[in-house]
N, C-alpha and C. Protein backbone atom coordinates (compact mmCIF):
# COMPACT_ATOMS: atom_id res chain seq x y z
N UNK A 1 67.11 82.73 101.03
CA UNK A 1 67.93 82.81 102.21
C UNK A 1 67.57 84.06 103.01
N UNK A 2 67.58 83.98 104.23
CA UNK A 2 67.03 85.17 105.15
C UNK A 2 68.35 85.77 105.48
N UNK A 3 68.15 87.36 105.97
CA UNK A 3 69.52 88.02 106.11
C UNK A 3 70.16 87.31 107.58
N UNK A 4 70.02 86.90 108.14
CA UNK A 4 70.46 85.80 109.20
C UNK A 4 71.61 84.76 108.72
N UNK A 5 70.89 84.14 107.58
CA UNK A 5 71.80 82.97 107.35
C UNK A 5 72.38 83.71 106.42
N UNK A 6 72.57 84.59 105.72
CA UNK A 6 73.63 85.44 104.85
C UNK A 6 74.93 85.79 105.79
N UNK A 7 74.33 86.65 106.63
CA UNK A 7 75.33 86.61 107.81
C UNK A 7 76.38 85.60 108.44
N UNK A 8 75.45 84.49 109.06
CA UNK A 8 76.27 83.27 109.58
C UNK A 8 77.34 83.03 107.96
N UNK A 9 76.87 82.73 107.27
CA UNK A 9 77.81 82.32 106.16
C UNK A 9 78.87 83.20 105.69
N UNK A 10 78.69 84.55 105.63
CA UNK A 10 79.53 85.44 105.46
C UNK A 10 80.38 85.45 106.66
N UNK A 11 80.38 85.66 108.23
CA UNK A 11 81.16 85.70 109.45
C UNK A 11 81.95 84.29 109.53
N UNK A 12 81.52 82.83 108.78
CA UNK A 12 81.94 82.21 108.78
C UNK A 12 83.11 81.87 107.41
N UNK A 13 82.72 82.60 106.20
CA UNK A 13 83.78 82.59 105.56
C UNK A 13 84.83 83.32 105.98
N UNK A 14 84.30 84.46 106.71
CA UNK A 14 85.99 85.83 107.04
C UNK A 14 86.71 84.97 107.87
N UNK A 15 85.87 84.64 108.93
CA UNK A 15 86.60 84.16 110.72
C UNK A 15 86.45 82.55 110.80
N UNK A 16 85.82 81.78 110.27
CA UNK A 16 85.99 80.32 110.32
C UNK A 16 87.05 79.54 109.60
N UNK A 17 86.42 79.82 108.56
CA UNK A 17 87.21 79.09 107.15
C UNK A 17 87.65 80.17 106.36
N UNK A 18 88.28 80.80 106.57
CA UNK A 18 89.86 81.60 105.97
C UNK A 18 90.65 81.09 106.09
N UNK A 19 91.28 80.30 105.43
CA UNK A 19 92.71 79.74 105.94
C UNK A 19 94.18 80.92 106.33
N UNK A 20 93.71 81.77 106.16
CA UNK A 20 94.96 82.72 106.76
C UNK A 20 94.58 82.88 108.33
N UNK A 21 93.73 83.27 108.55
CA UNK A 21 93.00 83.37 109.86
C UNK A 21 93.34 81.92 110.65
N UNK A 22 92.55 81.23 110.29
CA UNK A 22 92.72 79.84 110.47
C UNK A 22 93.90 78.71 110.75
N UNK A 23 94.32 78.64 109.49
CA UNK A 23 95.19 77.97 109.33
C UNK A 23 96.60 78.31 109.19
N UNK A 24 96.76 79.54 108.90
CA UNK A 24 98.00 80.96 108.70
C UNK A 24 98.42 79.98 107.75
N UNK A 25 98.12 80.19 106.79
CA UNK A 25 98.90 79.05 105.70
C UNK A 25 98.77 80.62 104.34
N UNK A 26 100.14 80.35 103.97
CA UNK A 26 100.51 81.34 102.90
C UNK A 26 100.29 82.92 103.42
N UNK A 27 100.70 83.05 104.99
CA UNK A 27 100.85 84.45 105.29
C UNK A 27 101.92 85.46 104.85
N UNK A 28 102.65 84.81 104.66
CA UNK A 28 104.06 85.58 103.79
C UNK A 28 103.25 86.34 102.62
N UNK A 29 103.15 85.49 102.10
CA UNK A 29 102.48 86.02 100.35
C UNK A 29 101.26 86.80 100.93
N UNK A 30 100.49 87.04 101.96
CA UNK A 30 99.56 88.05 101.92
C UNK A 30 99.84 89.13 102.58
N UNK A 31 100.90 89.08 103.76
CA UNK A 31 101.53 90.14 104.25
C UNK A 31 102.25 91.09 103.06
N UNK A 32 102.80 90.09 102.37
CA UNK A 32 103.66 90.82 101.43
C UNK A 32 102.93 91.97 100.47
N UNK A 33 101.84 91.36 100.32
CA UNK A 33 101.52 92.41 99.02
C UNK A 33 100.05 93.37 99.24
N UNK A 34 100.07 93.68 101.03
CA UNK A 34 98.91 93.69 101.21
C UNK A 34 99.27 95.54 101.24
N UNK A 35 100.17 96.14 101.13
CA UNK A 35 100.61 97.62 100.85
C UNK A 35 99.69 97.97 99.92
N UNK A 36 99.18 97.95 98.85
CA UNK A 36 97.92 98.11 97.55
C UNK A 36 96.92 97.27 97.53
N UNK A 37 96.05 98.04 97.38
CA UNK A 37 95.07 96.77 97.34
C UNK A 37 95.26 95.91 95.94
N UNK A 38 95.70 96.75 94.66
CA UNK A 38 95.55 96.34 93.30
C UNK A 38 96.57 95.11 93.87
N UNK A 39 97.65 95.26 94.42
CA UNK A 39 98.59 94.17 94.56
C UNK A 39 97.75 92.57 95.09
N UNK A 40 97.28 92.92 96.25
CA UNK A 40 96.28 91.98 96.90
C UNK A 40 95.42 91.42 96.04
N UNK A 41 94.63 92.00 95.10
CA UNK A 41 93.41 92.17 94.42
C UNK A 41 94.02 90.72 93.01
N UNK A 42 95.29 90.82 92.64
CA UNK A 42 95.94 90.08 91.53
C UNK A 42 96.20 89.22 92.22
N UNK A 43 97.68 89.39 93.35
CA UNK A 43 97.60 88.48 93.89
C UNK A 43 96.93 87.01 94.26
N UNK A 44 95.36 87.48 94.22
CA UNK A 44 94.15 86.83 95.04
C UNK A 44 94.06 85.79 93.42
N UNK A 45 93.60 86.74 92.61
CA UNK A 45 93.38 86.45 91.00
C UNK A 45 94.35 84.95 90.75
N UNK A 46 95.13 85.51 90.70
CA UNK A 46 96.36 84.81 90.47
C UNK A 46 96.43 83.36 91.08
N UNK A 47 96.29 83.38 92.17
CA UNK A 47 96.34 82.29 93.41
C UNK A 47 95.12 81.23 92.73
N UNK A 48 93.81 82.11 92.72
CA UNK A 48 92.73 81.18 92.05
C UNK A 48 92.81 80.67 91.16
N UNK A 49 93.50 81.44 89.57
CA UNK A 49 93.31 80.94 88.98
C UNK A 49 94.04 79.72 88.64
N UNK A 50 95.82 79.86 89.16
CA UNK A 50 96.45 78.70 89.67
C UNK A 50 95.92 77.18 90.20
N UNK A 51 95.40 77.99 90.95
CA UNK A 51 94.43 76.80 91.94
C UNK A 51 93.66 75.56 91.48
N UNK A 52 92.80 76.90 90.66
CA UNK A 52 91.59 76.19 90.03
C UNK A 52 92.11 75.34 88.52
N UNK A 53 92.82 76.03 87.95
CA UNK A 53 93.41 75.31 86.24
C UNK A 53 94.19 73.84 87.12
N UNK A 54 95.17 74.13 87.75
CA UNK A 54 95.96 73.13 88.11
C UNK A 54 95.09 72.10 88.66
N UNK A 55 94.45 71.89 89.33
CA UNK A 55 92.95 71.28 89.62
C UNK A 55 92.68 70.40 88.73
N UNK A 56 92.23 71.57 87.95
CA UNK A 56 91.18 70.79 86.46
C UNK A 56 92.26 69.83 85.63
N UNK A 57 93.32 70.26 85.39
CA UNK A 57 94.49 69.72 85.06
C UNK A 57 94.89 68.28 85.58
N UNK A 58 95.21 68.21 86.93
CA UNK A 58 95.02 67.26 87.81
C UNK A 58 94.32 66.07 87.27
N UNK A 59 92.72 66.88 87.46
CA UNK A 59 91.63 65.62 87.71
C UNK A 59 91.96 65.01 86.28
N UNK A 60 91.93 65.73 85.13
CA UNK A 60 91.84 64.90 84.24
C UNK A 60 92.72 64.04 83.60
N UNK A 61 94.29 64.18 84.32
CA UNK A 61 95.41 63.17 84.11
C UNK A 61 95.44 61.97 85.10
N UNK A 62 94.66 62.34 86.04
CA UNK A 62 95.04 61.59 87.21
C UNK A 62 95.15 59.77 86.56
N UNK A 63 93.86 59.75 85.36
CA UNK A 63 93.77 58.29 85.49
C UNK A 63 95.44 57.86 84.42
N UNK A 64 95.43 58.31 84.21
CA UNK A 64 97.07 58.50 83.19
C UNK A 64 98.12 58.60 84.13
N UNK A 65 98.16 59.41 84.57
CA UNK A 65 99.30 59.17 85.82
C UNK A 65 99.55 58.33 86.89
N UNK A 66 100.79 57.57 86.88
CA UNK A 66 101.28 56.49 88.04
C UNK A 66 100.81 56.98 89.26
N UNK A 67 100.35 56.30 90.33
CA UNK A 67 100.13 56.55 91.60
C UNK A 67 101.51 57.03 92.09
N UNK A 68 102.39 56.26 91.91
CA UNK A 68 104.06 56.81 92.87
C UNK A 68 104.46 57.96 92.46
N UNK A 69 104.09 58.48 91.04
CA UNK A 69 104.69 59.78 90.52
C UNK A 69 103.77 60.99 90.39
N UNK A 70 102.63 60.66 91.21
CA UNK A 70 101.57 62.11 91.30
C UNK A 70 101.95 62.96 91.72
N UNK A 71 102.77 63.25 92.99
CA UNK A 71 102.59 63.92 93.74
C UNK A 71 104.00 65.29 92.87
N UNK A 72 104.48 64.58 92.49
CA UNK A 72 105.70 65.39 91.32
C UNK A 72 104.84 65.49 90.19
N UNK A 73 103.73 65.25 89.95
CA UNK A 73 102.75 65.65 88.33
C UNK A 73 102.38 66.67 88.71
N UNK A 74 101.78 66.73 90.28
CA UNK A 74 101.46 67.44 90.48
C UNK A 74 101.54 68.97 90.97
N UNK A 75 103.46 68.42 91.29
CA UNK A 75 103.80 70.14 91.29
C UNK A 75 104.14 70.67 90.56
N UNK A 76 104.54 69.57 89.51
CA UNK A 76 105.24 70.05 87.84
C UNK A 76 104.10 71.07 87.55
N UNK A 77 102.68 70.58 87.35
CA UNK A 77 101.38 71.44 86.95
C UNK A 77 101.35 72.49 87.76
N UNK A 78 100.91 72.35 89.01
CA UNK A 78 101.34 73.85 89.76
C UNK A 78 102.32 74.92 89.07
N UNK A 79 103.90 74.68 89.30
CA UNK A 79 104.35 75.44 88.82
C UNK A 79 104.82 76.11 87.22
N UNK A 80 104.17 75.39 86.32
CA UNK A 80 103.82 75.35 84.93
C UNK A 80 102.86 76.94 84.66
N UNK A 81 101.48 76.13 86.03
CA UNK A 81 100.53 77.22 85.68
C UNK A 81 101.13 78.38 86.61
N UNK A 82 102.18 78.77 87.71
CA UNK A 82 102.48 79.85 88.11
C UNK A 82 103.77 80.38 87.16
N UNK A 83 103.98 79.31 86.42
CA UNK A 83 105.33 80.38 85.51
C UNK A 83 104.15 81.31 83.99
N UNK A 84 103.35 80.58 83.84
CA UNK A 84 102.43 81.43 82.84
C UNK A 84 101.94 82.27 83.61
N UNK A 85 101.28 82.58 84.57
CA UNK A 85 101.17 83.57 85.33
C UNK A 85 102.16 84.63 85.54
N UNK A 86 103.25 84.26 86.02
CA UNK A 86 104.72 85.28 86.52
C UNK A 86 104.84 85.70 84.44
N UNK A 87 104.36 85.26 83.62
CA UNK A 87 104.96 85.95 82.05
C UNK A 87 104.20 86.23 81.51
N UNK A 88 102.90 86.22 81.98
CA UNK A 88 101.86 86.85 81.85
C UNK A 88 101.89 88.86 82.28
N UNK A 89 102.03 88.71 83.90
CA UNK A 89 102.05 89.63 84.72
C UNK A 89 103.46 90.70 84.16
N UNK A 90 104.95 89.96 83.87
CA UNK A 90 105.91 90.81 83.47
C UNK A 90 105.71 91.30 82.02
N UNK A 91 104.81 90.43 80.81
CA UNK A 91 104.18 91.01 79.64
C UNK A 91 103.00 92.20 79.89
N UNK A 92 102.63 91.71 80.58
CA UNK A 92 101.30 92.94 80.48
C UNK A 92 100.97 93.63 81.63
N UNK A 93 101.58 93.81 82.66
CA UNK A 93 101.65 94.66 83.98
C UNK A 93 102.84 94.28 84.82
N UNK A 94 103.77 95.36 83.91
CA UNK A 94 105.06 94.99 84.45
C UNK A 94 105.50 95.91 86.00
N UNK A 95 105.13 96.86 86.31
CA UNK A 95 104.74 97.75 87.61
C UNK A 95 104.34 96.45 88.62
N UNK A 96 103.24 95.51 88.35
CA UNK A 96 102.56 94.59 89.33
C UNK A 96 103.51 93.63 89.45
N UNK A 97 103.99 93.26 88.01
CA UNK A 97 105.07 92.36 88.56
C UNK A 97 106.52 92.58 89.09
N UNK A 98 106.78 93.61 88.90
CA UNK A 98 108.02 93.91 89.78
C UNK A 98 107.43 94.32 91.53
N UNK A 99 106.16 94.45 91.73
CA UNK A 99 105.58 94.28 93.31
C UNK A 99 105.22 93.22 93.83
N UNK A 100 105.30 92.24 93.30
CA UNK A 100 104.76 90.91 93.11
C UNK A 100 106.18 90.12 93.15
N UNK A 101 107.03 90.32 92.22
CA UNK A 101 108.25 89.52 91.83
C UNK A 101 108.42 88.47 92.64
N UNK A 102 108.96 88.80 94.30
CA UNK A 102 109.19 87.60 94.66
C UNK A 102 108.14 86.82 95.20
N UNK A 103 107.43 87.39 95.52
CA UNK A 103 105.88 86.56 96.35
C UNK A 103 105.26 85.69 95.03
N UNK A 104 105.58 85.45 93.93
CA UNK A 104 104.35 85.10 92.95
C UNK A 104 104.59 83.79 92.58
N UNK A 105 106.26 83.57 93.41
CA UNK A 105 106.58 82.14 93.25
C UNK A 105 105.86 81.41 95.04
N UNK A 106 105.51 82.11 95.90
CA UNK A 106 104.88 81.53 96.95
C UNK A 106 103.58 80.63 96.34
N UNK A 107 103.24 81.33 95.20
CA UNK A 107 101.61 80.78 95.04
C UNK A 107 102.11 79.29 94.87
N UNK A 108 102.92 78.88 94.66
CA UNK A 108 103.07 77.23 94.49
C UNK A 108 102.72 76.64 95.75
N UNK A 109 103.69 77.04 96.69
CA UNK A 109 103.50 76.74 98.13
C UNK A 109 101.88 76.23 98.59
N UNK A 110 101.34 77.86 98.41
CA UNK A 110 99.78 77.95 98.65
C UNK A 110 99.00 76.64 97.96
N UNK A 111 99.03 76.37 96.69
CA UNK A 111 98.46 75.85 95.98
C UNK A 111 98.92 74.09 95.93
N UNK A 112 99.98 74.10 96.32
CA UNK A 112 100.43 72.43 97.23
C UNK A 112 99.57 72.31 98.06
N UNK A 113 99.58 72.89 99.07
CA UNK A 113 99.09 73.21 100.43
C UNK A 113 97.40 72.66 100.44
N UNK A 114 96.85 73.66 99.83
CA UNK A 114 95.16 73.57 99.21
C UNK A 114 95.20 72.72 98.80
């Protein structure tokens, strides 16, 4: 890749396809915790890894799960994987999670959304 197209791809992840930029989708939750970066930095963590498990989770029930009752499988899983997260964060960085506290239930929102 030439430093050209590094560029285009990088200016296009910040300013194209950011969905905060973009789409302002889950600005609450990034306004909120954008005072620290460490806050932002978990935050971010957090959101992905939500994202991504609940995902994988997803794909592989889907053929098991009723078509009429996905869309409730699917937030059940969402918020499953953000309550292990939120007892994760108050077990082992309890400082982050009391900065975090109320924003960490947004990640559901976000992660519907996506």
């Amino acid at each position: 890749m030439t430093k050209t197209e590094v560029k285009k791809i990088f200016k296009k992840g910040i300013y194209t396809d950011n969905p905060i930029f973009v789409q302002v989708i889950g600005i609450c939750s990034a306004l909120a915790v954008t005072n620290l970066m460490i806050n932002s930095l978990i935050m971010g963590i957090a959101l992905a890894l939500v994202t991504a498990f609940s995902s994988l989770t997803v794909s592989l029930l889907k053929d098991h799960t009723p078509k009429h009752i996905r869309m409730m499988v699917q937030v059940l899983i969402i918020s499953a994987y953000v309550i292990m997260v939120d007892i994760y964060l108050k077990a082992y960085m309890p400082e982050i999670s009391k900065a975090l506290g109320p924003y960490v239930g947004l990640i559901i929102t976000n992660c519907i959304i996506m």
